[in-house]
N, C-alpha and C. Protein backbone atom coordinates (compact mmCIF):
# COMPACT_ATOMS: atom_id res chain seq x y z
N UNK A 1 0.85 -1.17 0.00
CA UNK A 1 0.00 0.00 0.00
C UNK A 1 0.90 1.24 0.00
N UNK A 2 0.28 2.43 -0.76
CA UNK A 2 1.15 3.40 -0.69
C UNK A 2 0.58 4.73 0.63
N UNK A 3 1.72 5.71 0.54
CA UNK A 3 1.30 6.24 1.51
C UNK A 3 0.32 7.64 1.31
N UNK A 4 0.11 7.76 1.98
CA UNK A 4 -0.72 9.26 1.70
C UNK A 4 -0.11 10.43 0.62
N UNK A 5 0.87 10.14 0.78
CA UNK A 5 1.90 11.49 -0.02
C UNK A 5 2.96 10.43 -0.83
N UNK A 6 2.94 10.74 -2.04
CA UNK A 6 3.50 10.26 -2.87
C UNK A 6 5.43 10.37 -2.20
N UNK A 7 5.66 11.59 -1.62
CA UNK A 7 6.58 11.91 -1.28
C UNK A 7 7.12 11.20 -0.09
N UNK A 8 6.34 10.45 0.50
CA UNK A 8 6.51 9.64 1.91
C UNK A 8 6.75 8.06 1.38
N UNK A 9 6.37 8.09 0.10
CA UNK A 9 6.85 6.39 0.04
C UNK A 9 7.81 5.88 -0.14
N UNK A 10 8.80 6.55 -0.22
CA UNK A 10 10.57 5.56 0.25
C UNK A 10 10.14 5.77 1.68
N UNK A 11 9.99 6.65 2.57
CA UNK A 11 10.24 6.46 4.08
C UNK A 11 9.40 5.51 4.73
N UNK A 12 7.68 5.68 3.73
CA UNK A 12 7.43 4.16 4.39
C UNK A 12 7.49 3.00 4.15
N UNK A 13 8.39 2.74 2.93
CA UNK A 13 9.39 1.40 2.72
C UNK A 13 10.05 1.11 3.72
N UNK A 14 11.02 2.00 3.95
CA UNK A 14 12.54 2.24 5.31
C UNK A 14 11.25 1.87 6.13
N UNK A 15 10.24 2.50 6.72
CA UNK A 15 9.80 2.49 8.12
C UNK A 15 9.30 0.79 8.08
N UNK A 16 8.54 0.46 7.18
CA UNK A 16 8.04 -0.67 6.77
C UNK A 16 9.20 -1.93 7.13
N UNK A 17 9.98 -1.75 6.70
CA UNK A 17 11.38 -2.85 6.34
C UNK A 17 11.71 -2.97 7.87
N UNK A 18 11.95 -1.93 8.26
CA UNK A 18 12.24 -1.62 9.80
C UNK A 18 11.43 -2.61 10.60
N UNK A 19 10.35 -1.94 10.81
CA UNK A 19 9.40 -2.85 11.62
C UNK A 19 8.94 -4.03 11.55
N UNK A 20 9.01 -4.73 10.28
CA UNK A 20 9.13 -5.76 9.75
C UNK A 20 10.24 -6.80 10.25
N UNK A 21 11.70 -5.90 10.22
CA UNK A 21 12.53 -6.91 10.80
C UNK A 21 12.72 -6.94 12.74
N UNK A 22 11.94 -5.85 12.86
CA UNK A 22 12.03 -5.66 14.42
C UNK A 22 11.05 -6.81 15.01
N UNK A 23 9.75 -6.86 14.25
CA UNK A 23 8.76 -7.83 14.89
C UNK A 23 9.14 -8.80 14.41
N UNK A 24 9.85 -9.55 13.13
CA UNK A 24 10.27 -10.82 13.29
C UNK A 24 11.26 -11.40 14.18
N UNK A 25 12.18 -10.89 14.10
CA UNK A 25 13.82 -10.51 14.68
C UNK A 25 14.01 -10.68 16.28
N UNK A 26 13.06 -9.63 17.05
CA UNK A 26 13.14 -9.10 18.01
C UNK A 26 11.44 -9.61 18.69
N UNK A 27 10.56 -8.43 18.36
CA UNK A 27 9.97 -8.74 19.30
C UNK A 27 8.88 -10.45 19.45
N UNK A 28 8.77 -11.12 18.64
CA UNK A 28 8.45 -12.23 18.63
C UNK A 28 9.50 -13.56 19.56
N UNK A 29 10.81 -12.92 19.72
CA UNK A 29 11.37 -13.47 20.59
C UNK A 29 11.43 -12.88 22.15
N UNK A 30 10.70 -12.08 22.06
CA UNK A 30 10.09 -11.52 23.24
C UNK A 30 11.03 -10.26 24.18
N UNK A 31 11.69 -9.36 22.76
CA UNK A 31 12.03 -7.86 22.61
C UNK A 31 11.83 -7.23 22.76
N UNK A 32 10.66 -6.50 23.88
CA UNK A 32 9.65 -5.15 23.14
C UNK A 32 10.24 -3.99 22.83
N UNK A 33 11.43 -3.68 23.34
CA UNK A 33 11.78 -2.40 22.97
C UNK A 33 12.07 -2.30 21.64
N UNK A 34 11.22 -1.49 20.91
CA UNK A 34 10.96 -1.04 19.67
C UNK A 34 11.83 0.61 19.01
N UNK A 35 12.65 1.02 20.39
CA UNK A 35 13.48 1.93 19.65
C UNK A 35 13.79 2.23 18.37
N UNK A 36 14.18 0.85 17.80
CA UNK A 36 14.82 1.00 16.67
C UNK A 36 14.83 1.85 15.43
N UNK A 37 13.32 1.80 15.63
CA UNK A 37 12.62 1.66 13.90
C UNK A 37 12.19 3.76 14.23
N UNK A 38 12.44 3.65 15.73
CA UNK A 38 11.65 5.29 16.65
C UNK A 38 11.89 6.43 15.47
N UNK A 39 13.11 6.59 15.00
CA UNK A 39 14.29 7.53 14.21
C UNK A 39 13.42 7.84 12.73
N UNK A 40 12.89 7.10 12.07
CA UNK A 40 12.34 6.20 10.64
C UNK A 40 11.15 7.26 10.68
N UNK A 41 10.22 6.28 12.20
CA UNK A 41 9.10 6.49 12.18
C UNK A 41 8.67 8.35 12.30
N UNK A 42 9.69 8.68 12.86
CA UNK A 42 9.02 10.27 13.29
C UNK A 42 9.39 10.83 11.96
N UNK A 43 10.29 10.88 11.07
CA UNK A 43 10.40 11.30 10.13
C UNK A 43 9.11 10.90 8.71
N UNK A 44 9.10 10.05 8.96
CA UNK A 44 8.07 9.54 8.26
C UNK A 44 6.21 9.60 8.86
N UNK A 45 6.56 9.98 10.00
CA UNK A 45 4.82 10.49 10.17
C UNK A 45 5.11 12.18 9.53
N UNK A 46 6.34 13.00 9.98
CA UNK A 46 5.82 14.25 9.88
C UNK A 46 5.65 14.05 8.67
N UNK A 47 6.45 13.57 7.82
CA UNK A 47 5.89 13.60 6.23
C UNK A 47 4.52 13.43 5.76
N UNK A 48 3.36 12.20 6.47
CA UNK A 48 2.40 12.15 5.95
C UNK A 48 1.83 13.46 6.71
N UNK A 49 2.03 14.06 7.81
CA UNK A 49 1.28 14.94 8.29
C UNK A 49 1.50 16.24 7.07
N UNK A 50 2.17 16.35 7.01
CA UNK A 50 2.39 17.40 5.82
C UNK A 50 1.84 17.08 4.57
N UNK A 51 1.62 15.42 4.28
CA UNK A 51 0.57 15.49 3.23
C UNK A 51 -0.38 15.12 3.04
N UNK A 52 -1.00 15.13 4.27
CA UNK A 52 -2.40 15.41 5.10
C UNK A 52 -2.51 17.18 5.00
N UNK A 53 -1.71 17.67 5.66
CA UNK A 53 -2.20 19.49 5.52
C UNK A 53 -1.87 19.93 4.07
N UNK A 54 -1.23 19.58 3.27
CA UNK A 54 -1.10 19.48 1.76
C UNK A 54 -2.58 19.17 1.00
N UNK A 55 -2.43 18.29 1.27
CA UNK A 55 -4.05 17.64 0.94
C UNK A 55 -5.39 18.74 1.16
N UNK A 56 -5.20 19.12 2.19
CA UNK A 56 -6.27 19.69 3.34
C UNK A 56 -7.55 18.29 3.25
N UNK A 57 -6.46 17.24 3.99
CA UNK A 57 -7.61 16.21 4.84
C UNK A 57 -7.81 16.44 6.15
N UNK A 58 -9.24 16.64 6.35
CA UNK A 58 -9.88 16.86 7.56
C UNK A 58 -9.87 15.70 8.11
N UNK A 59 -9.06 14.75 9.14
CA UNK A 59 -8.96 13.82 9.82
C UNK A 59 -10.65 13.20 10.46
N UNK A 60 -10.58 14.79 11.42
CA UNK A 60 -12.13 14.92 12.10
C UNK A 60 -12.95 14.32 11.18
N UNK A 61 -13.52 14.81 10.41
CA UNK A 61 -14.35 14.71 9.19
C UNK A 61 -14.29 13.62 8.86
N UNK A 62 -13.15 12.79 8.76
CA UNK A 62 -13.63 11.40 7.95
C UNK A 62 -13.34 10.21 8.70
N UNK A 63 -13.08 10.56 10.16
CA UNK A 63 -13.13 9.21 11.58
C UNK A 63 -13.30 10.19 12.49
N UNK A 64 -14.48 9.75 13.19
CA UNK A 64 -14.40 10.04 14.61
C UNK A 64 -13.46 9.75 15.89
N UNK A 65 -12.71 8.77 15.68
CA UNK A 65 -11.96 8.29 16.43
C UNK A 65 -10.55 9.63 16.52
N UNK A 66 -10.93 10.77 15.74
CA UNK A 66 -9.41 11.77 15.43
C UNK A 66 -10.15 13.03 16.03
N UNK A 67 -11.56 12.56 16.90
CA UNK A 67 -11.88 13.90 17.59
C UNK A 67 -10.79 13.80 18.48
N UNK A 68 -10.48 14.88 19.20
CA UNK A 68 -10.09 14.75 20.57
C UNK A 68 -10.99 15.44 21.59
N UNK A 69 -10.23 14.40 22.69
CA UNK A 69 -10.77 15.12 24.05
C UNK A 69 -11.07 16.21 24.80
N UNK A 70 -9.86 17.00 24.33
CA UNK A 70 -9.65 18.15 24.76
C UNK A 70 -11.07 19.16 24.28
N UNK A 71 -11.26 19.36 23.36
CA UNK A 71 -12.77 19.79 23.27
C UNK A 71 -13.59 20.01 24.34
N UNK A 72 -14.03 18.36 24.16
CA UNK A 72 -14.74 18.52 25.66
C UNK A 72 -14.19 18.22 27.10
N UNK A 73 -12.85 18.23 27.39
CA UNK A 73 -12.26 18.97 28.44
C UNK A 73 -12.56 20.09 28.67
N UNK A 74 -12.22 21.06 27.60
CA UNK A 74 -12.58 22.41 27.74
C UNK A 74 -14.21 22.81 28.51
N UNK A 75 -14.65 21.97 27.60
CA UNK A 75 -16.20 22.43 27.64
C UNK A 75 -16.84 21.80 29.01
N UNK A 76 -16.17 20.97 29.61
CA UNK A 76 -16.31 20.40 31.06
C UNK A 76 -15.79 21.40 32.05
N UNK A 77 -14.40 21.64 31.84
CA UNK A 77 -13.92 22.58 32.58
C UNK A 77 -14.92 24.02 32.78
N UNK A 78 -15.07 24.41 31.54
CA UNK A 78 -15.60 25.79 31.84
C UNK A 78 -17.15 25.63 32.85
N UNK A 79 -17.39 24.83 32.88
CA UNK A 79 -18.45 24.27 33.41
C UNK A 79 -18.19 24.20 34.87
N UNK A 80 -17.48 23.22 34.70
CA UNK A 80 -16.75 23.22 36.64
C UNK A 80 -16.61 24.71 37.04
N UNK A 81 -15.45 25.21 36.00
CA UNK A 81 -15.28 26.58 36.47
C UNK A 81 -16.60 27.29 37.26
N UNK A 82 -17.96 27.05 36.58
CA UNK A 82 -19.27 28.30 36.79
C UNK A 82 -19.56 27.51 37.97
N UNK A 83 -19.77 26.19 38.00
CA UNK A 83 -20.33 25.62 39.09
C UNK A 83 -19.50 25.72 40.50
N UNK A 84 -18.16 26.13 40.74
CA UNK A 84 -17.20 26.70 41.74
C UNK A 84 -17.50 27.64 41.53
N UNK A 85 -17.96 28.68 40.74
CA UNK A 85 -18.02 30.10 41.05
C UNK A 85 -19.57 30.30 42.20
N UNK A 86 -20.80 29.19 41.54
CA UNK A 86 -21.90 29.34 41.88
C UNK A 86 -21.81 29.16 43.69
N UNK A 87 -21.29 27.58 43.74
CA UNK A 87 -20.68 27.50 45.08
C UNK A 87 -20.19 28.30 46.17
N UNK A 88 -19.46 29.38 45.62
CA UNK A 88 -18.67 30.38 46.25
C UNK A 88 -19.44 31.11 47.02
C-alpha cells in the first residue's frame, strides 16, 4: 500500500522494512523495545502529516476516532469553572 503522499513512500518502505525486521527478529522473541525503527518512524509520520495538511484532509471529518478530548475537556472545565463560582 502506498502512503498518503507520494513523497513519503521511500520512508514508508525504510519504516516498513524496519518494523518488519524488528517484529520478526526481536519482538516475537520476546524484545519489546521497539526503539529501533523510533528515528524512521518520526520522520516519516511528519511527512504524511504534511501530506495530510497538503491535501487539506480533515482527519475529524472522515473518523471520529481523530476527535479529541480536549474539546470537551474544555467544555467540562468551563463548566466546573461556573459551578465553583456558583458555590462560592
Amino acid at each position: 500500500m502506498s502512503s498518503v503522499g507520494e513523497d513519503c513512500n521511500e520512508l514508508k518502505q525504510q519504516y516498513d522494512a524496519c518494523f518488519n525486521s524488528w517484529f520478526s527478529e526481536r519482538f516475537l522473541k520476546g524484545q519489546t523495545d521497539d526503539s529501533a525503527c523510533a528515528p524512521i518512524f518520526r520522520v516519516y509520520q511528519e511527512c504524511v502529516k504534511r501530506a495530510i495538511k497538503d491535501k487539506k484532509i480533515n482527519l475529524r471529518e472522515e473518523d471520529p476516532i481523530f476527535e479529541t478530548s480536549s474539546d470537551e475537556d474544555n467544555a467540562n472545565s468551563s463548566d466546573g469553572q461556573q459551578e465553583q463560582k456558583g458555590k462560592s
